[in-house]
PDB file of N, CA and C in Angstrom:
ATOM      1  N   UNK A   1     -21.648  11.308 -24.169  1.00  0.00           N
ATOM      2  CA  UNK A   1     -21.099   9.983 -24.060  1.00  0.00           C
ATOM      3  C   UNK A   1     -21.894   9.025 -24.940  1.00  0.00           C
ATOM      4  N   UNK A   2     -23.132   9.227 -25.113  1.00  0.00           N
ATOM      5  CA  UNK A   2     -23.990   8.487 -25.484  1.00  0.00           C
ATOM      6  C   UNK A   2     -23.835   8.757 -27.297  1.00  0.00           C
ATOM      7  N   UNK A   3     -23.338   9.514 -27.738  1.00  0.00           N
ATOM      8  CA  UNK A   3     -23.160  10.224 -28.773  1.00  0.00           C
ATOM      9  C   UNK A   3     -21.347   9.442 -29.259  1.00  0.00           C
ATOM     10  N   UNK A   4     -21.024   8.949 -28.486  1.00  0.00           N
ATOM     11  CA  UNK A   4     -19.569   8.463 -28.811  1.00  0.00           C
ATOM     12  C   UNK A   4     -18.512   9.575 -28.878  1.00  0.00           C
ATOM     13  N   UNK A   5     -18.323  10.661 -28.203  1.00  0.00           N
ATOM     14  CA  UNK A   5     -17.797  12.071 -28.499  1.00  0.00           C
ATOM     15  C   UNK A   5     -17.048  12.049 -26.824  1.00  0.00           C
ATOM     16  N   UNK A   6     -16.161  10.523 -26.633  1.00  0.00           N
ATOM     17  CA  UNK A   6     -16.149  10.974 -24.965  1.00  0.00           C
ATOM     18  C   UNK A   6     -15.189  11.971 -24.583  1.00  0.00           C
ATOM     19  N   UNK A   7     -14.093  12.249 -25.696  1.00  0.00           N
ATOM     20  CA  UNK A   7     -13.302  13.845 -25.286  1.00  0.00           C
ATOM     21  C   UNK A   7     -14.577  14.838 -24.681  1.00  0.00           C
ATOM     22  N   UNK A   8     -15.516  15.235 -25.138  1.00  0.00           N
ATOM     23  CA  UNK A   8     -16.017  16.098 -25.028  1.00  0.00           C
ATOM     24  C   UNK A   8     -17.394  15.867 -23.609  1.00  0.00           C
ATOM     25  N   UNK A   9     -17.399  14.738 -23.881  1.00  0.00           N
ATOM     26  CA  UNK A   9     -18.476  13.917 -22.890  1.00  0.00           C
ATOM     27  C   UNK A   9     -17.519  14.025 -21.429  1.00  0.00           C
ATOM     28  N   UNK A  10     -16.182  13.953 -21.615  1.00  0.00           N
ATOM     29  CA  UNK A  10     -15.186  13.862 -20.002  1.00  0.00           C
ATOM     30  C   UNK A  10     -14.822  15.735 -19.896  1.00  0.00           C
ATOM     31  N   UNK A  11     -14.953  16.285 -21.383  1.00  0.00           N
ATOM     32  CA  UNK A  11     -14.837  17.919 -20.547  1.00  0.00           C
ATOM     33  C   UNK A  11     -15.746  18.201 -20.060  1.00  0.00           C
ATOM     34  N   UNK A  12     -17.085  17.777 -20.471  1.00  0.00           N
ATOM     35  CA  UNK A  12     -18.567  18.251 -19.638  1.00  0.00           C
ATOM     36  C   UNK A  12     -18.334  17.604 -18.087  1.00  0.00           C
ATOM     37  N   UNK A  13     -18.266  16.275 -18.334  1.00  0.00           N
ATOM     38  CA  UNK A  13     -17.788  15.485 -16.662  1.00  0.00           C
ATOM     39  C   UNK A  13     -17.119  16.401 -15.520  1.00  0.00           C
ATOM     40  N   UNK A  14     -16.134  16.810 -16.138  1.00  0.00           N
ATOM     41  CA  UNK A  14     -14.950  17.397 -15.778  1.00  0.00           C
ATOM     42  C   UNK A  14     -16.083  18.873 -15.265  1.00  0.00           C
ATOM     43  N   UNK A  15     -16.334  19.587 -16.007  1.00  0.00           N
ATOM     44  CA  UNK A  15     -16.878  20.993 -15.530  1.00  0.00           C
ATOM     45  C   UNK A  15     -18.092  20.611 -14.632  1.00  0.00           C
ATOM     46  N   UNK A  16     -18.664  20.056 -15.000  1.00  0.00           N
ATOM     47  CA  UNK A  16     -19.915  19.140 -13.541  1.00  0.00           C
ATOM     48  C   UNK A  16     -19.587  19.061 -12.269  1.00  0.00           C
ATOM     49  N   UNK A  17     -17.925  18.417 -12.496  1.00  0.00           N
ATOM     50  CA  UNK A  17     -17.584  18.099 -11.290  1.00  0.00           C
ATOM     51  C   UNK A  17     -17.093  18.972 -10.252  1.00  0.00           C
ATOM     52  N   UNK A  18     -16.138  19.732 -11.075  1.00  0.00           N
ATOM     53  CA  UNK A  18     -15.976  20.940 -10.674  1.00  0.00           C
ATOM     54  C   UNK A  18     -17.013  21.779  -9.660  1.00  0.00           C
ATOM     55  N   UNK A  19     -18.536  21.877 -10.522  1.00  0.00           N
ATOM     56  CA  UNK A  19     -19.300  23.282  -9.359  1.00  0.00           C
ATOM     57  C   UNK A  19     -20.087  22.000  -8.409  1.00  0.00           C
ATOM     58  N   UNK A  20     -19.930  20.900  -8.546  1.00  0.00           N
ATOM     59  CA  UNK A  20     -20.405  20.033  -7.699  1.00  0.00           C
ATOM     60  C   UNK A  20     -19.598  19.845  -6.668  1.00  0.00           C
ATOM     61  N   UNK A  21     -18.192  20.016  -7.232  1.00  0.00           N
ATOM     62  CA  UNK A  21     -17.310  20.154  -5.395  1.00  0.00           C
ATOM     63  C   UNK A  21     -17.449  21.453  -4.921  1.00  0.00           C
ATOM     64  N   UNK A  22     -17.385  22.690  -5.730  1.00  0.00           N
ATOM     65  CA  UNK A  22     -17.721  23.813  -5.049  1.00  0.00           C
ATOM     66  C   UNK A  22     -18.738  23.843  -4.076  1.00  0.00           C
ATOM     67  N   UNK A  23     -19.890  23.456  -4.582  1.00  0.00           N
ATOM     68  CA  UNK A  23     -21.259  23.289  -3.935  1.00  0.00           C
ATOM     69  C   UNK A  23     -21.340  22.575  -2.779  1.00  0.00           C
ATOM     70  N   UNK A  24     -20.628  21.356  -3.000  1.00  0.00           N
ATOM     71  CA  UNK A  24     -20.270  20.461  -1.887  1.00  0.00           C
ATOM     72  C   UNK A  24     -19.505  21.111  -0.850  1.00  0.00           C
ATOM     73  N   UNK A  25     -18.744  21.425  -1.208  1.00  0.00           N
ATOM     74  CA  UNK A  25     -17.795  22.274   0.320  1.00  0.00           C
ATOM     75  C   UNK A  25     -18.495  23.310   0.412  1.00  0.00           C
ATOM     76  N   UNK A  26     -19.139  24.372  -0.146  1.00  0.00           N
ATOM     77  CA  UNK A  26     -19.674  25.319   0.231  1.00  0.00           C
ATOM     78  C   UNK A  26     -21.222  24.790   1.352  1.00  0.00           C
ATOM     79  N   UNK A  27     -21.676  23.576   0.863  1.00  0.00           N
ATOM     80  CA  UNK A  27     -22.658  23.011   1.899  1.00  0.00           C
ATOM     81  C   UNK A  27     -22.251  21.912   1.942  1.00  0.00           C
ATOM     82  N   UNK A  28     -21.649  21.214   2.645  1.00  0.00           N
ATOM     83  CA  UNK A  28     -21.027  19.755   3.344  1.00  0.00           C
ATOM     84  C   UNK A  28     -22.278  19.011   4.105  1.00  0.00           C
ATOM     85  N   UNK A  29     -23.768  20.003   4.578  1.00  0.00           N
ATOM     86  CA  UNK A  29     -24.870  19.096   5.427  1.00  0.00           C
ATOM     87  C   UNK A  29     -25.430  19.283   3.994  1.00  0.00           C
ATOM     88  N   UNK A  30     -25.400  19.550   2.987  1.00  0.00           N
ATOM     89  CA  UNK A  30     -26.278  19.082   2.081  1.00  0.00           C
ATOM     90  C   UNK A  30     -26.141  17.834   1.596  1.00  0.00           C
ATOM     91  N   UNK A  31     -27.508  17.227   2.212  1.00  0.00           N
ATOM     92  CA  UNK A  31     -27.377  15.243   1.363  1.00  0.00           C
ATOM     93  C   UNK A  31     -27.750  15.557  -0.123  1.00  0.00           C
ATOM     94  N   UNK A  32     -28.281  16.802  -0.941  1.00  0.00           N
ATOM     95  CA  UNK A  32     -28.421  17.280  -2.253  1.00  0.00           C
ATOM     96  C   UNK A  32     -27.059  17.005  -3.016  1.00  0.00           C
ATOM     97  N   UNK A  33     -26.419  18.205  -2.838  1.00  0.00           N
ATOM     98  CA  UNK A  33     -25.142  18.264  -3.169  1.00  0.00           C
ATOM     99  C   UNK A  33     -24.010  17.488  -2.821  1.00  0.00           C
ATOM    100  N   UNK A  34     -23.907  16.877  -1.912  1.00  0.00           N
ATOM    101  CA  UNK A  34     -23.249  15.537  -1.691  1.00  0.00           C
ATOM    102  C   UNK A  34     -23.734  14.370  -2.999  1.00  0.00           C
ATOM    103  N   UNK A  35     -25.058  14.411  -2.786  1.00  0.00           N
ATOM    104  CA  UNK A  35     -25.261  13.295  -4.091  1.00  0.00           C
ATOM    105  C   UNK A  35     -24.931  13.545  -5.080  1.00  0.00           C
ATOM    106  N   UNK A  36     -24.860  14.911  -5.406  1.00  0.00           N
ATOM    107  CA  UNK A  36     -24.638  15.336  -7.186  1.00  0.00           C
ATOM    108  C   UNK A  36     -23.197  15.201  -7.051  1.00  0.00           C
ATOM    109  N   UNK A  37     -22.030  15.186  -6.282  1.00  0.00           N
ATOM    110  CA  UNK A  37     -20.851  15.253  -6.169  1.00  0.00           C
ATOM    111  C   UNK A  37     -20.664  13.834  -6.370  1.00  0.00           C
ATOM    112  N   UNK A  38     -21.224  12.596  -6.460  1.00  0.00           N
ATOM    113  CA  UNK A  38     -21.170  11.099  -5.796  1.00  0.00           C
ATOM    114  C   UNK A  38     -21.530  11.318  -7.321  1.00  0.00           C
ATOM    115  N   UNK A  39     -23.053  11.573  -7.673  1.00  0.00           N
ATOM    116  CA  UNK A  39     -23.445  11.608  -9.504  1.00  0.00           C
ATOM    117  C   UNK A  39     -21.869  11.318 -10.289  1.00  0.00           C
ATOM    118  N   UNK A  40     -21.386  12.990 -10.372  1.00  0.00           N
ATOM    119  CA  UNK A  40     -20.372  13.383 -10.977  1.00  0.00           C
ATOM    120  C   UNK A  40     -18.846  12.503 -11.249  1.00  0.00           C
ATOM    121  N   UNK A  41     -18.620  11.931  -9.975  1.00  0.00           N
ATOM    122  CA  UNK A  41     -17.501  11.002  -9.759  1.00  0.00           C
ATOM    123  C   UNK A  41     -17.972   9.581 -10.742  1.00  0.00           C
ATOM    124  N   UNK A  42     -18.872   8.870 -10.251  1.00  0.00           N
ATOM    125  CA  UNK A  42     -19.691   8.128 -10.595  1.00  0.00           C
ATOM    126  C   UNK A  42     -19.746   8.152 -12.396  1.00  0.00           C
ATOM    127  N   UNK A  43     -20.136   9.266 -13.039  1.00  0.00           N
ATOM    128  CA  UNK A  43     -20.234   9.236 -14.773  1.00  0.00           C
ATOM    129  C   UNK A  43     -18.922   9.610 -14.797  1.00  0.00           C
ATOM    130  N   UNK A  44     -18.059   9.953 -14.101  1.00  0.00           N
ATOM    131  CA  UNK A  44     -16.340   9.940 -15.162  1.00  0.00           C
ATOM    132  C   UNK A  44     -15.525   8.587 -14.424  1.00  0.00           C
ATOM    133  N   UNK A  45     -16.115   7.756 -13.275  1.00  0.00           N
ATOM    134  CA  UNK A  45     -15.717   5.962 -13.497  1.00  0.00           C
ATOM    135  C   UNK A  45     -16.635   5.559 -14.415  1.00  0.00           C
ATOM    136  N   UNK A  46     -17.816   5.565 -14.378  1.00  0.00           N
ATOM    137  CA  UNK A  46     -18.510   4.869 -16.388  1.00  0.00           C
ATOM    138  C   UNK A  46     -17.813   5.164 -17.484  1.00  0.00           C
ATOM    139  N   UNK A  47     -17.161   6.525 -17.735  1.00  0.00           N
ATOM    140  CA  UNK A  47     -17.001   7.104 -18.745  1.00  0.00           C
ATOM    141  C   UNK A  47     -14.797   6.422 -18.724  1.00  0.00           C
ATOM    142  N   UNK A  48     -14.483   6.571 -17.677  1.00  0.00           N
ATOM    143  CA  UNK A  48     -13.219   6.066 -17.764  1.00  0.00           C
ATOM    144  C   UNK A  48     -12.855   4.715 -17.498  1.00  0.00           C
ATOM    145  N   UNK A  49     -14.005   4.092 -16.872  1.00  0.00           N
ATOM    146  CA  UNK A  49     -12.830   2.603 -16.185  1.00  0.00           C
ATOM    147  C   UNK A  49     -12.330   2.874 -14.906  1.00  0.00           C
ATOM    148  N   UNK A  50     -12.043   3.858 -14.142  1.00  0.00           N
ATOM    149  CA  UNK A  50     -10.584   4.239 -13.473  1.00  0.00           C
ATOM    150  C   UNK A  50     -11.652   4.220 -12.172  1.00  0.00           C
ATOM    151  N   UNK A  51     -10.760   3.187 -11.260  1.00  0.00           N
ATOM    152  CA  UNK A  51     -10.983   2.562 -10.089  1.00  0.00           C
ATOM    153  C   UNK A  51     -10.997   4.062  -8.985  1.00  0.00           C
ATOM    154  N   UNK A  52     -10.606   4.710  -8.865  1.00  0.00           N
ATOM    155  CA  UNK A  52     -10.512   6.121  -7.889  1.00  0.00           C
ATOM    156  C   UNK A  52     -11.694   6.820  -8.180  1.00  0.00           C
ATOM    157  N   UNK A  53     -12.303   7.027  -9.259  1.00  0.00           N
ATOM    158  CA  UNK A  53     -13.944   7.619  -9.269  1.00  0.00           C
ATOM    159  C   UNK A  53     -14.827   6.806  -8.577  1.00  0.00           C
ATOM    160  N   UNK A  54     -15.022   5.483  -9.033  1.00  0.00           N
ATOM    161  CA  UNK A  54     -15.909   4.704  -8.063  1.00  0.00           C
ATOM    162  C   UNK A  54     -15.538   4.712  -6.596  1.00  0.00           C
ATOM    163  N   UNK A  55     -14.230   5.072  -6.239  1.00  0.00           N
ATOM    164  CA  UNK A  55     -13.845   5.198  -4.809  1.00  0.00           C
ATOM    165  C   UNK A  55     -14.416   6.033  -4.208  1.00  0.00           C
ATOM    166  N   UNK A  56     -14.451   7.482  -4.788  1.00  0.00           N
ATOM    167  CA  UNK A  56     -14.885   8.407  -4.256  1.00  0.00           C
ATOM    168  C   UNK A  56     -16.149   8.721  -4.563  1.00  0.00           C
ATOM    169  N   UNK A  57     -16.817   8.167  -5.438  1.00  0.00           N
ATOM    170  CA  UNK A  57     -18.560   8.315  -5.214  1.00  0.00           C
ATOM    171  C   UNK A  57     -19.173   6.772  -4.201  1.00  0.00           C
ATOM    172  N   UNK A  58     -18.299   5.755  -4.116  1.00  0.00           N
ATOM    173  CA  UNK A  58     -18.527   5.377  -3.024  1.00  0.00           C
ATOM    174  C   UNK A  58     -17.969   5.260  -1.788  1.00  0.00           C
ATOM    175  N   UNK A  59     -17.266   6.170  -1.065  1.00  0.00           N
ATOM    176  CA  UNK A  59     -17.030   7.338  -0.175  1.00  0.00           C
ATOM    177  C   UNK A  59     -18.207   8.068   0.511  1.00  0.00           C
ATOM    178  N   UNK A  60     -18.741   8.810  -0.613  1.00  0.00           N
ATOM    179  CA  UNK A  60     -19.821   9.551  -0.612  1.00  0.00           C
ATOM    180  C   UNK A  60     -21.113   8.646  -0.551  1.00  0.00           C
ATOM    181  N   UNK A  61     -20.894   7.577  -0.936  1.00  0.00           N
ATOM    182  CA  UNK A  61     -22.308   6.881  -0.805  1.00  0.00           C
ATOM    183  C   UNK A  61     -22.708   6.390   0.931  1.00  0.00           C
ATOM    184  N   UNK A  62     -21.408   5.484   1.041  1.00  0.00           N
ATOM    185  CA  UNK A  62     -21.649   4.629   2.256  1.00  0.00           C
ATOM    186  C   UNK A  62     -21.731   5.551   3.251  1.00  0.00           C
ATOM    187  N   UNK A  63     -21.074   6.885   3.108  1.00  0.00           N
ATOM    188  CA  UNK A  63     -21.065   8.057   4.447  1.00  0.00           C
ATOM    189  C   UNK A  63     -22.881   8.771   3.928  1.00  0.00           C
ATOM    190  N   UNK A  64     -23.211   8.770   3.167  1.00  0.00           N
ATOM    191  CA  UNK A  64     -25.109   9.281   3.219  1.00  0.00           C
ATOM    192  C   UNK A  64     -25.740   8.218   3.569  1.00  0.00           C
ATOM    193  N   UNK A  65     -25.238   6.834   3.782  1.00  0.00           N
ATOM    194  CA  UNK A  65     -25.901   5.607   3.409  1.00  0.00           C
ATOM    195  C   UNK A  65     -25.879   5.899   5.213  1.00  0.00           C
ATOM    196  N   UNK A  66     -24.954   6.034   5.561  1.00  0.00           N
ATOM    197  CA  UNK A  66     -24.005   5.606   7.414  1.00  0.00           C
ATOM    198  C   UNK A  66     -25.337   6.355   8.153  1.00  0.00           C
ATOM    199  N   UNK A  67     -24.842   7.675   7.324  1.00  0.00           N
ATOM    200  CA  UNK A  67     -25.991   9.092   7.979  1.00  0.00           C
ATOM    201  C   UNK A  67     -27.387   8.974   8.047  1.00  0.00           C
ATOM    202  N   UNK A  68     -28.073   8.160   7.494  1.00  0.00           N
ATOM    203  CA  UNK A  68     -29.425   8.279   6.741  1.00  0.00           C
ATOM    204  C   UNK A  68     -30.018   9.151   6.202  1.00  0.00           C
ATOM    205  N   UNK A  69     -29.042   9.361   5.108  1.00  0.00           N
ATOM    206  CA  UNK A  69     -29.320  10.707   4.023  1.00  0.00           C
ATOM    207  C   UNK A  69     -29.304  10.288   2.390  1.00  0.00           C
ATOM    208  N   UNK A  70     -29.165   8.551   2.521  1.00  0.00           N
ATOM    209  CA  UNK A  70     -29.007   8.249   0.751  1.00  0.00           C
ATOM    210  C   UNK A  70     -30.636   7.700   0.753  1.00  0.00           C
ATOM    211  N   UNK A  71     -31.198   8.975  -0.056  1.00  0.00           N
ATOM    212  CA  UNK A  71     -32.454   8.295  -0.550  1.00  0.00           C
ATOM    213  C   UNK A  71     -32.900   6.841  -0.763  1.00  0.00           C
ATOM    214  N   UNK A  72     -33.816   6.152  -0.142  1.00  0.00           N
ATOM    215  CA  UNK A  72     -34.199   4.206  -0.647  1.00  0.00           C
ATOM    216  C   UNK A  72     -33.615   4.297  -2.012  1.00  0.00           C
ATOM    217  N   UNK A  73     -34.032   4.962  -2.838  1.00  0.00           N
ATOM    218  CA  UNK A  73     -34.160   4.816  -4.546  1.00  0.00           C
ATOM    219  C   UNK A  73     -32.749   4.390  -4.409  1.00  0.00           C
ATOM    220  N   UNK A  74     -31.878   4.997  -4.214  1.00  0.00           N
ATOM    221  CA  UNK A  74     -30.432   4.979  -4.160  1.00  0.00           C
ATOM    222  C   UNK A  74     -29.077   3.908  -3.542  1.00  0.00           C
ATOM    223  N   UNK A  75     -30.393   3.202  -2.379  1.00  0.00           N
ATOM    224  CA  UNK A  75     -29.680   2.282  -1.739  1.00  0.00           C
ATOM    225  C   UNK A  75     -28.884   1.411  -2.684  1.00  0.00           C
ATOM    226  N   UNK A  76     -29.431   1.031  -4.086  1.00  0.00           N
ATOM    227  CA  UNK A  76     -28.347   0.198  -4.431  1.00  0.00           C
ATOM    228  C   UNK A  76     -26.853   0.850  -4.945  1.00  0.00           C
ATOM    229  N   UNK A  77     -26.841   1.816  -4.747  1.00  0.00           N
ATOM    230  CA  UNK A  77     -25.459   2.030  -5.368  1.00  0.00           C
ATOM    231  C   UNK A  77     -24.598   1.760  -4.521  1.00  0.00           C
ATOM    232  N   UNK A  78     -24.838   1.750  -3.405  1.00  0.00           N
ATOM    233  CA  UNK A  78     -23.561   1.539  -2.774  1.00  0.00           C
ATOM    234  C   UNK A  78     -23.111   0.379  -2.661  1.00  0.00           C
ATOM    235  N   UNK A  79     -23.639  -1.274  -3.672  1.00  0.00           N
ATOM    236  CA  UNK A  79     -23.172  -2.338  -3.715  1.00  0.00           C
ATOM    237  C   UNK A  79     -22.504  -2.063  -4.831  1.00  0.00           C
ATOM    238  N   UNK A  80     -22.979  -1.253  -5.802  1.00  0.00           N
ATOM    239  CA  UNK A  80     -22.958  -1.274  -7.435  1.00  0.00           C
ATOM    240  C   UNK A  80     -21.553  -0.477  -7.316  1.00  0.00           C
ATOM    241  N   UNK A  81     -21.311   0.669  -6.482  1.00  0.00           N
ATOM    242  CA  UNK A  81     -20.461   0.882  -6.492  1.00  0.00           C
ATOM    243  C   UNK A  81     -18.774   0.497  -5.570  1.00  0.00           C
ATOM    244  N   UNK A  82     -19.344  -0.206  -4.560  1.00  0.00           N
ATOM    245  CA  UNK A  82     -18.435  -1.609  -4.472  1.00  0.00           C
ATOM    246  C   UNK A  82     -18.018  -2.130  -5.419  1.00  0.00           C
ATOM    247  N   UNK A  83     -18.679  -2.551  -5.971  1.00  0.00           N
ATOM    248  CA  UNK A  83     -18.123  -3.633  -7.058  1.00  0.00           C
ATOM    249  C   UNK A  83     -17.247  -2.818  -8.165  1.00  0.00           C
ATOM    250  N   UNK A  84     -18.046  -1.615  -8.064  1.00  0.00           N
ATOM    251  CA  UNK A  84     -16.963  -1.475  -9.516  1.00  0.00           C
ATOM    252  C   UNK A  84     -15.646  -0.577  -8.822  1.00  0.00           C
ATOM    253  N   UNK A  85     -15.867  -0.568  -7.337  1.00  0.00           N
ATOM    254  CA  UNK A  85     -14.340  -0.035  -7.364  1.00  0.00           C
ATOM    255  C   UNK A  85     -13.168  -1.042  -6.729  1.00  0.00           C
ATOM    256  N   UNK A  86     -14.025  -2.218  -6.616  1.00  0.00           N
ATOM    257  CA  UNK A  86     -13.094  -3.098  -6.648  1.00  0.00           C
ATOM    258  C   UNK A  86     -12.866  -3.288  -4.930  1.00  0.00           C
ATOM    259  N   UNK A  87     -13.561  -3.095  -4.320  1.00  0.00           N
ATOM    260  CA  UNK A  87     -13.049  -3.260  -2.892  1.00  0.00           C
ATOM    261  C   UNK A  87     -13.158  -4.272  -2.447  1.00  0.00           C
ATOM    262  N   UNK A  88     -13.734  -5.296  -2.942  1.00  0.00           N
ATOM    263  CA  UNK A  88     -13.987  -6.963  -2.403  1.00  0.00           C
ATOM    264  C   UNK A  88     -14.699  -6.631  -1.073  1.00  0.00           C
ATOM    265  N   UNK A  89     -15.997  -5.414  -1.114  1.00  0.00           N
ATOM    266  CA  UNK A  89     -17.088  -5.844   0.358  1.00  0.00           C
ATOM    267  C   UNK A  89     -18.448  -5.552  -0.439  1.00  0.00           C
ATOM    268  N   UNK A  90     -18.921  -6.034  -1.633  1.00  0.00           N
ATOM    269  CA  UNK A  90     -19.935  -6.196  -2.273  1.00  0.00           C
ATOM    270  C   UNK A  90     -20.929  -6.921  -1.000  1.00  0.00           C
ATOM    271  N   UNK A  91     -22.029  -6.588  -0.774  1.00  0.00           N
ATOM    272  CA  UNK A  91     -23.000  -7.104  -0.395  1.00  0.00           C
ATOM    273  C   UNK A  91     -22.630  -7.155   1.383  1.00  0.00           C
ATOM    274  N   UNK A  92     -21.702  -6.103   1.950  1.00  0.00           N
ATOM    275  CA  UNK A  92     -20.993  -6.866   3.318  1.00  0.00           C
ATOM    276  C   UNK A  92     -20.091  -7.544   3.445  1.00  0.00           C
ATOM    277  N   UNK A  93     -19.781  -8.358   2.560  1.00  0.00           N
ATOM    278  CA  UNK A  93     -18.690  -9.624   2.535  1.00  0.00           C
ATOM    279  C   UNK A  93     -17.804  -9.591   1.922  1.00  0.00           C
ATOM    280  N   UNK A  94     -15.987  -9.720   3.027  1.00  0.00           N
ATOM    281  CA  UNK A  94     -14.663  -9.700   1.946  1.00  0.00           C
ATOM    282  C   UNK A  94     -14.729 -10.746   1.454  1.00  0.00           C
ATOM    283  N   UNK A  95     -14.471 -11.383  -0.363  1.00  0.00           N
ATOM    284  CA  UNK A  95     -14.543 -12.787  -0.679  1.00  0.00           C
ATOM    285  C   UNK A  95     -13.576 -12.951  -0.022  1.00  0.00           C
ATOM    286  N   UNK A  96     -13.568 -14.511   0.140  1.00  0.00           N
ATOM    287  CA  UNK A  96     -12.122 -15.795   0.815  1.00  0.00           C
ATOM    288  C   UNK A  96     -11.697 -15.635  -0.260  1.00  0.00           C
TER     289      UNK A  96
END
């Protein structure tokens, strides 16, 4: 991506994501593999724009966040990824 090559930057995305859901359903109590599945979603909404990736890596966030399984380091994504999926509860709060 960083290379400007994003055909090829969204097939890598794409195959990431792939053994990251495998992994994920194959261990569902892993807060590991849950995160790399949240990762994965997460770089193909950077890489696309498209409001349904940020949905579903923040899905995955606020449910490790709920659990106490999203690492401190990590706590901010789940505003960061509010915002970019557009849900209007950035910070807790629906805007008026």
């Amino acid at each position: 991506m960083a290379a400007g090559d994003l055909k090829s930057a969204r097939e890598r995305f794409e195959q990431s994501l792939e053994i990251d859901q495998r992994l994920a359903k194959a261990n569902p109590s892993s807060a590991a593999a849950q995160r790399d599945l949240m990762v994965s979603y997460a770089k193909l909404g950077q890489l696309t724009g498209e409001k349904d990736w940020w949905r579903k890596a923040l899905e995955i966030a606020e449910r490790l966040n709920r659990d106490g399984h999203l690492p401190p380091r990590d706590a901010w994504m789940v505003d960061d990824f509010r915002h970019k999926a557009g849900s209007g509860k950035e910070g807790g709060q629906t805007p008026q």
